[in-house]
N, C-alpha and C. Protein backbone atom coordinates (compact mmCIF):
# COMPACT_ATOMS: atom_id res chain seq x y z
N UNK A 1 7.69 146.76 76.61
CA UNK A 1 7.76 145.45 75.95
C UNK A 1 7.45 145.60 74.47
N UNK A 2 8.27 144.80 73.52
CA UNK A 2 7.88 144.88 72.07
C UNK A 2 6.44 144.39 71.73
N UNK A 3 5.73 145.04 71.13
CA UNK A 3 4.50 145.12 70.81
C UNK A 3 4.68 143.75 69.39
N UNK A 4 3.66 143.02 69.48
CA UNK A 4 3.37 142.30 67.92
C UNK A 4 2.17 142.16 67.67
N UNK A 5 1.72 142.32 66.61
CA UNK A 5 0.45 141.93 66.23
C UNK A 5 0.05 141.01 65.19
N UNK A 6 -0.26 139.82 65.26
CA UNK A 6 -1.05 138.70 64.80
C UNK A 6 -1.91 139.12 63.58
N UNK A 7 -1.81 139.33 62.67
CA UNK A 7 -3.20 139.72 61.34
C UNK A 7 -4.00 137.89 61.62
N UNK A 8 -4.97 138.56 61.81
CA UNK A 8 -6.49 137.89 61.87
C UNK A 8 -7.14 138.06 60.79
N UNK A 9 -6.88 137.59 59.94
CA UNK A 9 -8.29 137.76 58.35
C UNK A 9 -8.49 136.40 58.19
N UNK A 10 -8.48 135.24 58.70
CA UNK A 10 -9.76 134.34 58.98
C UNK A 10 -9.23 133.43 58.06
N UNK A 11 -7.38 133.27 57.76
CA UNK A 11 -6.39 132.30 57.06
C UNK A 11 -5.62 132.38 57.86
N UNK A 12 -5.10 131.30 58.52
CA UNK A 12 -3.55 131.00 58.57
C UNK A 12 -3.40 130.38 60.46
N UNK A 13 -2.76 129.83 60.65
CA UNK A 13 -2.21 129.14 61.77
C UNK A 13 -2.42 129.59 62.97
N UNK A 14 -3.69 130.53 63.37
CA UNK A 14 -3.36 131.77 64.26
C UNK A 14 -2.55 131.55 66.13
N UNK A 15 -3.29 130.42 66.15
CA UNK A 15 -2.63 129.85 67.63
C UNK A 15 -1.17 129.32 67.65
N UNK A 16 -0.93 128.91 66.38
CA UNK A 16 0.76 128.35 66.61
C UNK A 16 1.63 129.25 66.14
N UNK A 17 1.48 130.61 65.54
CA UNK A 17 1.74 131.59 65.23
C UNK A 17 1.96 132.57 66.51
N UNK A 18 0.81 132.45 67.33
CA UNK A 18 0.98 133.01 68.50
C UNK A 18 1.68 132.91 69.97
N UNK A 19 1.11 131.60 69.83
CA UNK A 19 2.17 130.80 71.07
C UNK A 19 3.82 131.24 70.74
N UNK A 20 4.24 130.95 69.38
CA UNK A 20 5.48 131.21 68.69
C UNK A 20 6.38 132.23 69.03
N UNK A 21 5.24 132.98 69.10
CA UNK A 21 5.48 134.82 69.22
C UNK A 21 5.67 135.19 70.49
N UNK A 22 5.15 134.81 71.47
CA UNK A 22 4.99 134.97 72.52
C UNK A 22 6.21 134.04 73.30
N UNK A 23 6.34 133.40 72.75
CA UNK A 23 7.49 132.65 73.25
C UNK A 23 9.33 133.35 73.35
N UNK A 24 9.00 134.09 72.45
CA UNK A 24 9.98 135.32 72.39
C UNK A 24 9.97 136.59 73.59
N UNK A 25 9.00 136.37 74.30
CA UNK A 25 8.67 137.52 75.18
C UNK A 25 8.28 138.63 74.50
N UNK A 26 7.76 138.98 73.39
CA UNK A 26 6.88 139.64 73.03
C UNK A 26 5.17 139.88 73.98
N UNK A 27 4.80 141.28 73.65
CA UNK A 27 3.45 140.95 73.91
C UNK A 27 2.87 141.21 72.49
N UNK A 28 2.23 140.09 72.68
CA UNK A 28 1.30 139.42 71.46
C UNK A 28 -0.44 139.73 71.10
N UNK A 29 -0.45 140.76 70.46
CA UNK A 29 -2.37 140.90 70.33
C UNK A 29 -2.36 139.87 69.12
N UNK A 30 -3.63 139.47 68.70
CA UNK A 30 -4.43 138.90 67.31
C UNK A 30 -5.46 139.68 66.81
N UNK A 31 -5.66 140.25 66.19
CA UNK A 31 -6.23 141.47 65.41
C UNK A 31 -6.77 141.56 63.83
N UNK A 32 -8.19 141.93 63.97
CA UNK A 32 -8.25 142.40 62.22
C UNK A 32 -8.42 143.79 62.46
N UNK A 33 -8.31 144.75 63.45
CA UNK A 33 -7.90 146.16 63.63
C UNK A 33 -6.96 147.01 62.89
N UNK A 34 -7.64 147.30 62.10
CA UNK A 34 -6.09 148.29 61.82
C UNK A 34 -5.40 149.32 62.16
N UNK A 35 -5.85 150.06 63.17
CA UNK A 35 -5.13 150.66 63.98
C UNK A 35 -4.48 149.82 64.77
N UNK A 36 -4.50 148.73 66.08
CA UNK A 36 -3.89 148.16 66.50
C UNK A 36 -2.26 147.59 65.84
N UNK A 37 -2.50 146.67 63.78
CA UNK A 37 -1.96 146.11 63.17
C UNK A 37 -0.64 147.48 62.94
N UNK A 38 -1.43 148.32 62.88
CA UNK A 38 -0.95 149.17 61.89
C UNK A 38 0.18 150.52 63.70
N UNK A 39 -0.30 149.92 64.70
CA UNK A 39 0.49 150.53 65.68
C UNK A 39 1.27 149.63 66.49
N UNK A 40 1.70 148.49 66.22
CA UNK A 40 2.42 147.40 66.69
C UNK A 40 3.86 147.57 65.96
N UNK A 41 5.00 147.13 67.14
CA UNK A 41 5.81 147.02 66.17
C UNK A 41 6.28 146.70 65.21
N UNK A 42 5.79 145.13 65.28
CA UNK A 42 6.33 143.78 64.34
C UNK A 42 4.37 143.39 64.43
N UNK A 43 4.58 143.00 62.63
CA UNK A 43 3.13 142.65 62.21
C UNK A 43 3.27 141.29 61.63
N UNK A 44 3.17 140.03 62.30
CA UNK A 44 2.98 138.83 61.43
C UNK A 44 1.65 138.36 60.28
N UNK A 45 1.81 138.15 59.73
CA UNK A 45 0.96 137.83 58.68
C UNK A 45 1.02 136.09 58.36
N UNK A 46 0.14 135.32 58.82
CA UNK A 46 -0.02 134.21 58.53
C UNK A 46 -0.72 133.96 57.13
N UNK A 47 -1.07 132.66 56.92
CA UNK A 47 -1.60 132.13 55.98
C UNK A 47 -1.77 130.74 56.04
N UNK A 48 -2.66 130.16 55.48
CA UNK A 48 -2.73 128.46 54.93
C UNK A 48 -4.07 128.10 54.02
N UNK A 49 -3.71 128.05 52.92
CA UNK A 49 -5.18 127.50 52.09
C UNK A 49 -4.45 128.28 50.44
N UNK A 50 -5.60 128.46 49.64
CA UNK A 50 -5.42 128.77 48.29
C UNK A 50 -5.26 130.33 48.37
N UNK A 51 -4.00 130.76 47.53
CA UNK A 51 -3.80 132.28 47.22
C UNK A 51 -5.20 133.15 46.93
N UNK A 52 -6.09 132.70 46.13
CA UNK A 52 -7.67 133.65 45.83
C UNK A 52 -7.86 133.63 47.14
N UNK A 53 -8.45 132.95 47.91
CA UNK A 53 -9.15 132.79 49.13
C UNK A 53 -8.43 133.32 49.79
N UNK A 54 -7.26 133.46 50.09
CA UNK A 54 -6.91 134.20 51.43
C UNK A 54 -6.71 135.78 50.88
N UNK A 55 -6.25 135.97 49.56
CA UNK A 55 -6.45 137.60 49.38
C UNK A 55 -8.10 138.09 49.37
N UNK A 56 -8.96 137.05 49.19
CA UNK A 56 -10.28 137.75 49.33
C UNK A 56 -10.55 138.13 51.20
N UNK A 57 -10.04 137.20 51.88
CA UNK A 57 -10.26 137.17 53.41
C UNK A 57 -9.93 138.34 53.72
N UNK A 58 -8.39 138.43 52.95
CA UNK A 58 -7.42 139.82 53.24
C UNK A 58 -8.00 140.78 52.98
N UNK A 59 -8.74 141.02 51.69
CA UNK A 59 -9.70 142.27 51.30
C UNK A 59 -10.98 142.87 51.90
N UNK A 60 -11.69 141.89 52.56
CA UNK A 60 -12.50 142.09 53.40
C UNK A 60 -12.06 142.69 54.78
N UNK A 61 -11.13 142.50 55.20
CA UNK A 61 -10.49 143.16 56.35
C UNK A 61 -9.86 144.27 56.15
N UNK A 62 -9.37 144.65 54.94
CA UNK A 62 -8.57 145.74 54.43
C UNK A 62 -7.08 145.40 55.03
N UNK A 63 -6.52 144.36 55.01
CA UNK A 63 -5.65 143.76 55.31
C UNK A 63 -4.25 144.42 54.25
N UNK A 64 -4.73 144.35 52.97
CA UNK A 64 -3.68 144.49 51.94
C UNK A 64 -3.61 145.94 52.25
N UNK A 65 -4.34 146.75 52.56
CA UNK A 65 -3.50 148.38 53.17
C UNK A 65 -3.09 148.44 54.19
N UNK A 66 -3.16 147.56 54.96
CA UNK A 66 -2.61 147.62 56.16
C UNK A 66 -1.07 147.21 55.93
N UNK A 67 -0.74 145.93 55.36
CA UNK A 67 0.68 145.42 54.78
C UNK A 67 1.28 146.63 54.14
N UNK A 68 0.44 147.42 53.32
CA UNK A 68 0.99 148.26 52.36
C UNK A 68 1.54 149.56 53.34
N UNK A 69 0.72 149.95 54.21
CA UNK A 69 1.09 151.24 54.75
C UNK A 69 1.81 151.11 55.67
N UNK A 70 1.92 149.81 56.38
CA UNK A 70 3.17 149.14 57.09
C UNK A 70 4.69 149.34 56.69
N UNK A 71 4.72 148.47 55.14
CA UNK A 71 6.10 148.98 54.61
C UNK A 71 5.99 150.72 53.92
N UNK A 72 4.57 151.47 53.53
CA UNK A 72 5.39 152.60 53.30
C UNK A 72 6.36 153.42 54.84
N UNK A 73 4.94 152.74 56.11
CA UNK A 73 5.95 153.29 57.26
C UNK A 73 7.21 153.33 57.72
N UNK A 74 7.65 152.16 56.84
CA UNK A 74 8.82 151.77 57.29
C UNK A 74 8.55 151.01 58.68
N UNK A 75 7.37 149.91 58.32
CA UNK A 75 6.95 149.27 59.76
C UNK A 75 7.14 147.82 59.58
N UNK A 76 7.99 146.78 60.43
CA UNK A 76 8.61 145.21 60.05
C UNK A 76 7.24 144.17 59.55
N UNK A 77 7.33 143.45 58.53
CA UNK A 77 6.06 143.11 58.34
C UNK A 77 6.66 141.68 58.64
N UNK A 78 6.76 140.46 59.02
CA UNK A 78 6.44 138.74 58.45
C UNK A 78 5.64 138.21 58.07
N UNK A 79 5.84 138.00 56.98
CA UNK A 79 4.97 137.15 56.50
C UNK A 79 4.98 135.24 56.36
N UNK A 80 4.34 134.25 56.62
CA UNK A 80 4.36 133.23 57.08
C UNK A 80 3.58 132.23 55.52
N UNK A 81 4.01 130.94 55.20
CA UNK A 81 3.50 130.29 54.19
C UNK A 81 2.44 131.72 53.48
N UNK A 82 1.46 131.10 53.20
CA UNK A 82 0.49 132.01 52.33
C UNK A 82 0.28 133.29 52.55
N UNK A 83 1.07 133.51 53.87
CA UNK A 83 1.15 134.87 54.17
C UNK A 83 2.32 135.85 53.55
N UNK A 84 3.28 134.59 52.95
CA UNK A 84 4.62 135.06 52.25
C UNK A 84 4.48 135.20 50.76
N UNK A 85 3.66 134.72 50.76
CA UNK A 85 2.59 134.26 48.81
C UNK A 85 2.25 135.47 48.71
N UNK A 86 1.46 135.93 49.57
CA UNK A 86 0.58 136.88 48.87
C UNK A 86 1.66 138.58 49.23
N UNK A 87 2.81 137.74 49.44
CA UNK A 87 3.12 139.27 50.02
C UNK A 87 3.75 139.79 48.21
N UNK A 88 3.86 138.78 47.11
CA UNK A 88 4.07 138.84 45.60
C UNK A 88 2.92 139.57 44.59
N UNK A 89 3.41 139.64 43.45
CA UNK A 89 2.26 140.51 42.90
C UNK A 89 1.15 140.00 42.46
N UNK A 90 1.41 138.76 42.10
CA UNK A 90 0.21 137.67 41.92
C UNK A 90 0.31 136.33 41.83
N UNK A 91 -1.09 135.34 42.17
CA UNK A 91 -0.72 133.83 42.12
C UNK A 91 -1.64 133.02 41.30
N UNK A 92 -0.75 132.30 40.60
CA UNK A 92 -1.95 131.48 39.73
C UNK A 92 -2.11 129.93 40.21
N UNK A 93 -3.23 129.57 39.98
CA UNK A 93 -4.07 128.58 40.59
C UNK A 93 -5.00 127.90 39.79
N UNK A 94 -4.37 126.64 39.19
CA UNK A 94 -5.51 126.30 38.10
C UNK A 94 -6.02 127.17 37.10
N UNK A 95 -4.88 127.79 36.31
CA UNK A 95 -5.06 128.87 35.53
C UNK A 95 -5.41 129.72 35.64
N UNK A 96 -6.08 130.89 37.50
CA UNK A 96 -6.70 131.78 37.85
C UNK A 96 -5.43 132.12 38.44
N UNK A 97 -5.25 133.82 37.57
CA UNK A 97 -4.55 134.68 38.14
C UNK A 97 -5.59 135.38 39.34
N UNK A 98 -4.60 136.20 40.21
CA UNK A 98 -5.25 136.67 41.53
C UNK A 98 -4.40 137.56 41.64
N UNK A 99 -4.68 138.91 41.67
CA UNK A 99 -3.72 139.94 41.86
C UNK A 99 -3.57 139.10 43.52
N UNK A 100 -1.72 139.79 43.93
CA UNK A 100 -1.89 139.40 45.35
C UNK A 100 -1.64 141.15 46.07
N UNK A 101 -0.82 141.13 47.22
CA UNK A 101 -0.63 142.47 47.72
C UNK A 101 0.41 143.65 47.05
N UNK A 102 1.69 142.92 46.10
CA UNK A 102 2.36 143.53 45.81
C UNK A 102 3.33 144.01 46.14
N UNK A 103 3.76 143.71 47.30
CA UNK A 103 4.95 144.46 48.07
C UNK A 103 6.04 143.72 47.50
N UNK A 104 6.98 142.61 47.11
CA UNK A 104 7.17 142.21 45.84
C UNK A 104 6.68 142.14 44.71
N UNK A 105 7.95 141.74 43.43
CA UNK A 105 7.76 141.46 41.83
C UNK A 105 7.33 140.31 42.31
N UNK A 106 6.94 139.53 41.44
CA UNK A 106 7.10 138.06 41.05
C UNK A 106 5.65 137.49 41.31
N UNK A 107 5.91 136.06 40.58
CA UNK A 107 4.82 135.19 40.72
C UNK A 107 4.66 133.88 41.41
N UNK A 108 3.77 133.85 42.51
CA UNK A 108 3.33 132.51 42.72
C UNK A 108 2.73 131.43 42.03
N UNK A 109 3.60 130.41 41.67
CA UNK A 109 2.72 129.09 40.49
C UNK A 109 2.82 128.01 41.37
N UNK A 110 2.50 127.02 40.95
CA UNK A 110 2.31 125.54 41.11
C UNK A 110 3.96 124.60 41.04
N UNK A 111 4.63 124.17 42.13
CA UNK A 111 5.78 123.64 41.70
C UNK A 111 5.88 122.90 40.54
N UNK A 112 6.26 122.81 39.78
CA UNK A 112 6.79 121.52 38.78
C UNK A 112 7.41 120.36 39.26
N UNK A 113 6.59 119.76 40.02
CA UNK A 113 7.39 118.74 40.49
C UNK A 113 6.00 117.06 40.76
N UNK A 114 7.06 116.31 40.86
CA UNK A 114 5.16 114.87 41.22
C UNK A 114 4.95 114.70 41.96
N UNK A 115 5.51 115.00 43.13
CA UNK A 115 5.13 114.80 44.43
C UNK A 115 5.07 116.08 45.39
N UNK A 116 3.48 116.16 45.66
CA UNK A 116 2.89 117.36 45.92
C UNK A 116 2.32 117.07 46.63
N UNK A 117 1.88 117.48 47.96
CA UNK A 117 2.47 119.05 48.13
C UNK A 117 3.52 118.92 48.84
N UNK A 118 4.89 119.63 48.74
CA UNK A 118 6.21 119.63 49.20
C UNK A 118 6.33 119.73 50.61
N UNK A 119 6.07 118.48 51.74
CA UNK A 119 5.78 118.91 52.83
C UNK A 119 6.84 117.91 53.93
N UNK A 120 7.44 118.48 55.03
CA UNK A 120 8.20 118.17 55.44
C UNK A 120 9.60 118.91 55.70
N UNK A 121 10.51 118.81 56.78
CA UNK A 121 11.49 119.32 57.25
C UNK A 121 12.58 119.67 55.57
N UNK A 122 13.31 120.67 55.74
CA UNK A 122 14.22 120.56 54.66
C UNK A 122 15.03 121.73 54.99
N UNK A 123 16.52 121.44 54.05
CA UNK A 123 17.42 122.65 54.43
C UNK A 123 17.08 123.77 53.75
N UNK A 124 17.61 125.04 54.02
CA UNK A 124 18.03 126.20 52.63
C UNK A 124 19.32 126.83 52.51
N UNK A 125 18.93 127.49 51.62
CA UNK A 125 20.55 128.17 51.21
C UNK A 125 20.11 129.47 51.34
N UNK A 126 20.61 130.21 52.37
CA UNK A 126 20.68 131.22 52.69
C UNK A 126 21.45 132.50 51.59
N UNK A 127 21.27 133.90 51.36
CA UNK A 127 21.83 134.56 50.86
C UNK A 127 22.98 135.13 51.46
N UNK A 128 24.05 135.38 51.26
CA UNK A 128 24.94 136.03 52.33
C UNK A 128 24.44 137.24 53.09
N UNK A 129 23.84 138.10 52.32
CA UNK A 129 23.04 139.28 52.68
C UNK A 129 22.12 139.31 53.70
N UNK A 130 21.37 137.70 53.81
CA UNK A 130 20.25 137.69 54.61
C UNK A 130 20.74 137.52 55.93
N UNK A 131 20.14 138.76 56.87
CA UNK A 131 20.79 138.93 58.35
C UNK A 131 19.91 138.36 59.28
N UNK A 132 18.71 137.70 58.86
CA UNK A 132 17.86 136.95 59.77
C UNK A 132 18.58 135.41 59.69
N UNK A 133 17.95 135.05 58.27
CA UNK A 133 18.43 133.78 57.84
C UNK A 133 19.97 133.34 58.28
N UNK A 134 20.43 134.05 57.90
CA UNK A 134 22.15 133.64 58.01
C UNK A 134 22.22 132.89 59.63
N UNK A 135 21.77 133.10 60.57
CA UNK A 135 21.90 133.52 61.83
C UNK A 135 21.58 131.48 62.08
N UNK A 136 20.77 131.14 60.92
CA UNK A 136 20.35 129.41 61.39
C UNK A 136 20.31 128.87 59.99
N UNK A 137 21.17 129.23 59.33
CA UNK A 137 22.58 128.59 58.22
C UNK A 137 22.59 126.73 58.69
N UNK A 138 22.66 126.87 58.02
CA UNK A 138 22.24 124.59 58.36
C UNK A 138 21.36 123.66 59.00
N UNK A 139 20.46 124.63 59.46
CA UNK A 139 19.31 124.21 59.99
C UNK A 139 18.30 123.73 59.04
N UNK A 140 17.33 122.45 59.62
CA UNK A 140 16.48 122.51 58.63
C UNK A 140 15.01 122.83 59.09
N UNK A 141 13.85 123.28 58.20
CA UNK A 141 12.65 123.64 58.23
C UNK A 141 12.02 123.44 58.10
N UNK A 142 10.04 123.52 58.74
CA UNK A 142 9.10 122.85 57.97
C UNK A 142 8.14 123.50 57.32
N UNK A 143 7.96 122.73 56.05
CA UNK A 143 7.54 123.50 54.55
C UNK A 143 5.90 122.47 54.34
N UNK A 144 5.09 123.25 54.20
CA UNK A 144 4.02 122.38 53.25
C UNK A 144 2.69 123.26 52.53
N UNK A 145 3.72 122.48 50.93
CA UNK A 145 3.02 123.60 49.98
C UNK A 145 2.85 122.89 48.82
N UNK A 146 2.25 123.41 47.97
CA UNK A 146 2.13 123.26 46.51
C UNK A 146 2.81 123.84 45.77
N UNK A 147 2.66 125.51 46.11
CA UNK A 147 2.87 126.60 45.17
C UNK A 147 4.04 127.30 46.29
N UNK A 148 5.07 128.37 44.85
CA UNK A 148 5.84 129.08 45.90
C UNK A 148 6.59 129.85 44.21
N UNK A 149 7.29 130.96 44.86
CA UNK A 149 7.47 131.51 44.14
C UNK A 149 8.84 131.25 43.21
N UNK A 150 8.96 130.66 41.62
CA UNK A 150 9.99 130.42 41.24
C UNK A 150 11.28 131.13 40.54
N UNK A 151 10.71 131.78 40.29
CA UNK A 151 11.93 132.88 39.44
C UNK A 151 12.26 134.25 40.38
N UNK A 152 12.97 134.47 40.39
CA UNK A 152 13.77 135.95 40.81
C UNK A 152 14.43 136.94 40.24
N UNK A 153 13.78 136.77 38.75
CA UNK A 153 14.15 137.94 37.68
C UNK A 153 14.09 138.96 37.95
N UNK A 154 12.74 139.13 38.67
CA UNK A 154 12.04 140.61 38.83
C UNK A 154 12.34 141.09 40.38
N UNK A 155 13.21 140.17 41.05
CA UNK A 155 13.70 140.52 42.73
C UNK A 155 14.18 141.82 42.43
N UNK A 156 14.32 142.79 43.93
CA UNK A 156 14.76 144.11 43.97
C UNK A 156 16.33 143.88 43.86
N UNK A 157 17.13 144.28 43.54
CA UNK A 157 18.35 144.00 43.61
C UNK A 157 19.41 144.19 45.10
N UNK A 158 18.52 144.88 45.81
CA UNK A 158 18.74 144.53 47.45
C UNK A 158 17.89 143.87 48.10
N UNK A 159 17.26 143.08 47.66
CA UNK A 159 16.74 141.77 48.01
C UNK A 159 17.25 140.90 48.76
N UNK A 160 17.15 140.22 49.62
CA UNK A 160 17.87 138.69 50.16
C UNK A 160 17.32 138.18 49.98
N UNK A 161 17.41 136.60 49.34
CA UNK A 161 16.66 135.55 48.76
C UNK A 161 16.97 134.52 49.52
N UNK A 162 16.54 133.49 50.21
CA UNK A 162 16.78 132.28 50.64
C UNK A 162 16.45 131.49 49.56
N UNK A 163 16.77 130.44 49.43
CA UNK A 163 16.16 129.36 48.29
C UNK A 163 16.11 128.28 49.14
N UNK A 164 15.76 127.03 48.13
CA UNK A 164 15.25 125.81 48.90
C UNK A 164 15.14 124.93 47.61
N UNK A 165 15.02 123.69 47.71
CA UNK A 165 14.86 122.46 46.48
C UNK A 165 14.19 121.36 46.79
N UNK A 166 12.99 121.54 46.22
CA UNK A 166 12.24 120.10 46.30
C UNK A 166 12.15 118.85 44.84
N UNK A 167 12.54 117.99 44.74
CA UNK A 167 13.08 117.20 43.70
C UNK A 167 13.79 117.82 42.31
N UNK A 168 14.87 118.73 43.15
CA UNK A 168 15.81 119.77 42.35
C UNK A 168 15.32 120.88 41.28
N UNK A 169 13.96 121.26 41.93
CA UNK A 169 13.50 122.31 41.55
C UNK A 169 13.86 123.50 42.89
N UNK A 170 14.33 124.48 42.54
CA UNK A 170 14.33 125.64 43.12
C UNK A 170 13.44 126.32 43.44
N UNK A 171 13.30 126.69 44.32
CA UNK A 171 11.89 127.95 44.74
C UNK A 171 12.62 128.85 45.81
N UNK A 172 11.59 129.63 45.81
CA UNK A 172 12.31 131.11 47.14
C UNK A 172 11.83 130.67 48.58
N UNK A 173 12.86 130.76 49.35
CA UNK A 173 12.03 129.46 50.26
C UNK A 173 12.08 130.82 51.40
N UNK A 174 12.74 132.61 51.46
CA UNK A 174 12.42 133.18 52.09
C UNK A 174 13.04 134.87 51.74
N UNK A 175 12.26 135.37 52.00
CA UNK A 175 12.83 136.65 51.34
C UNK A 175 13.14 138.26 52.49
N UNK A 176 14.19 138.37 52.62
CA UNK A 176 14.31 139.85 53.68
C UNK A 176 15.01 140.99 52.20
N UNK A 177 13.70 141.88 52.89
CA UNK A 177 13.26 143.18 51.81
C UNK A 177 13.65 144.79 52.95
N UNK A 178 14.45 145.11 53.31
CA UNK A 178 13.59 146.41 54.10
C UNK A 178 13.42 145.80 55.47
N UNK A 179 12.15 146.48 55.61
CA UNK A 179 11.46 145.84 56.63
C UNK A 179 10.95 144.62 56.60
N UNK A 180 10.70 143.98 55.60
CA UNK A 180 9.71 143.02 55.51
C UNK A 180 10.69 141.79 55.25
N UNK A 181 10.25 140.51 56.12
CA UNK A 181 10.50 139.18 56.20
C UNK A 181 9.65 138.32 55.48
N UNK A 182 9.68 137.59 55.11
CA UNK A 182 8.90 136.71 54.72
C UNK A 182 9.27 134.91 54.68
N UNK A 183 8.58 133.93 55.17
CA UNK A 183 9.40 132.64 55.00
C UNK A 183 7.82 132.00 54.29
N UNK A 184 8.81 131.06 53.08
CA UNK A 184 7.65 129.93 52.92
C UNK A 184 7.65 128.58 53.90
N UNK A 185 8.47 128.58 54.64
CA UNK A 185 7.92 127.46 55.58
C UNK A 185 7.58 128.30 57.08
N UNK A 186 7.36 127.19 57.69
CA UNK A 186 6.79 127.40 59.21
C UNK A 186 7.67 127.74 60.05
N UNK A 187 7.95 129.07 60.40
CA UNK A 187 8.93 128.97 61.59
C UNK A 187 8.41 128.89 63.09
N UNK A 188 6.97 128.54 62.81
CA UNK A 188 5.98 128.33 64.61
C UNK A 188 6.31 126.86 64.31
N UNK A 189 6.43 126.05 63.21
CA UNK A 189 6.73 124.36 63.53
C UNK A 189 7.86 124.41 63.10
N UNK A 190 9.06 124.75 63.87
CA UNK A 190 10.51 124.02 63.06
C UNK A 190 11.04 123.97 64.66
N UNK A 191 10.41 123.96 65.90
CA UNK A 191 10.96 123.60 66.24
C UNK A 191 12.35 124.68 66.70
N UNK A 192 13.55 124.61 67.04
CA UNK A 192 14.43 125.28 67.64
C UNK A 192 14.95 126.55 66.50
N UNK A 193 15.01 125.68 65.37
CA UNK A 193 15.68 126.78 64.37
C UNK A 193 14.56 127.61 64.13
N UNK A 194 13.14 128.00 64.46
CA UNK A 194 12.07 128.48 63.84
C UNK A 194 12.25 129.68 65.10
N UNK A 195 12.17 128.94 66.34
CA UNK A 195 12.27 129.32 67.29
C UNK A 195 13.16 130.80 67.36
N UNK A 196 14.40 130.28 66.98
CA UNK A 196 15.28 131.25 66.94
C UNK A 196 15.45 132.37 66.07
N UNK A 197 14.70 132.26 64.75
CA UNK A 197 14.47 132.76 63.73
C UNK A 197 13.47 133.67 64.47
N UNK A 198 12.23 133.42 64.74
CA UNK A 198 11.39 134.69 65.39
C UNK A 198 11.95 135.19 66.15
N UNK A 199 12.69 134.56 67.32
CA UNK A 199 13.31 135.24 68.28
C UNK A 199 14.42 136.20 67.57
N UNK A 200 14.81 136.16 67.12
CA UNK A 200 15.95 137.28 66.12
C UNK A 200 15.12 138.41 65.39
N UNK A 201 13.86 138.16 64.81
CA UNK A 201 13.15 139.22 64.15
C UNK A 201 12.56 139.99 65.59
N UNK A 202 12.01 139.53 66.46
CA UNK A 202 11.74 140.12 67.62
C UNK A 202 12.67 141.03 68.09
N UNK A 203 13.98 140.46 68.06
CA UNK A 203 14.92 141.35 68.65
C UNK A 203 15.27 142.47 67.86
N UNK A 204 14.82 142.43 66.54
CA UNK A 204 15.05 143.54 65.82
C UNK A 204 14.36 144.71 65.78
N UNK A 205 13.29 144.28 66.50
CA UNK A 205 12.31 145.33 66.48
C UNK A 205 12.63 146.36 68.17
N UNK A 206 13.33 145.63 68.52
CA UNK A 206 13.54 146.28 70.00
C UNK A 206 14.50 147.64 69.93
């Protein structure tokens, strides 16, 4: 059976993340182990709260080498809301930069927008490239955030970018790197299209 492992550093959704996972027929541990994290097939990475705070949670667990030695393994990482934040090089927050993990360029800021925090079902625009995403192309998702990452100057140039628009501001609403997935909304709350979305990264790992 495909192995997954849950990162446990004491941020992020861990039960609806799991149920999620498991719903795929995965077997599902929850873990701040890093041998376990780091011998699973597929490693989700949750999140929910402020970028400082959850990379400090992350640091205390040694979480950010675990992500790191994951993709040098060539091992599938997801990353989930703040779990997709920090997978960038840094996030600012009321003028406090925060180094984040680095496995992307770019920066997490504060949307530019007045109605905050951007929360609720919404579509995206998939990249043609993206072989997860593509797969639930008109579906919509649930997002609730403040911050997310806006520019894609510094993307790898084999990057897949999803985007997304909240009062016609653009943001990266999901990114497939390699191994590594990442979504800024919830694919444990969307419901069928979220559903199917894990269930497809699951299957990739098989």
């Amino acid at each position: 059976m495909t192995s997954v492992a849950i990162l446990d550093y004491g941020s992020g959704n861990i039960h609806s993340a799991t149920r999620a996972a498991a719903a795929t027929g995965a077997d599902v541990t929850v873990t701040s182990d890093s041998a376990v994290a780091l011998a699973a097939d597929g490693l989700i990475v949750p999140g929910v709260g402020a970028f400082a705070a959850c990379m400090e949670q992350l640091h205390a667990i040694g979480g950010d080498d675990i992500i790191r030695t994951r993709c040098e393994r060539g091992r599938p990482v997801f990353g989930i809301c703040v779990g997709h934040q920090i997978l960038f090089s840094r996030g600012v927050e009321h003028g406090i930069e925060t180094d984040g993990v680095g496995v992307f360029p770019g920066v997490i800021d504060r949307l530019p927008t007045e109605r905050l925090p951007h929360m609720g079902w919404n579509t995206i625009a998939p990249d043609p490239a993206a072989s997860l995403l593509a797969q639930v192309r008109g579906e919509r998702f649930y997002f609730v955030h403040s911050y997310a990452a806006l520019d894609a100057s510094d993307a790898p140039a084999d990057a897949a970018l999803t985007w997304c628009e909240h009062e016609d501001v653009s943001f990266i609403a999901a990114v497939e790197w390699g191994v590594v997935t990442s979504t800024q909304f919830h694919p444990e709350k969307s419901g069928v299209a979220g559903a199917a979305l894990l269930r497809a990264w699951v299957d990739g790992l098989r």
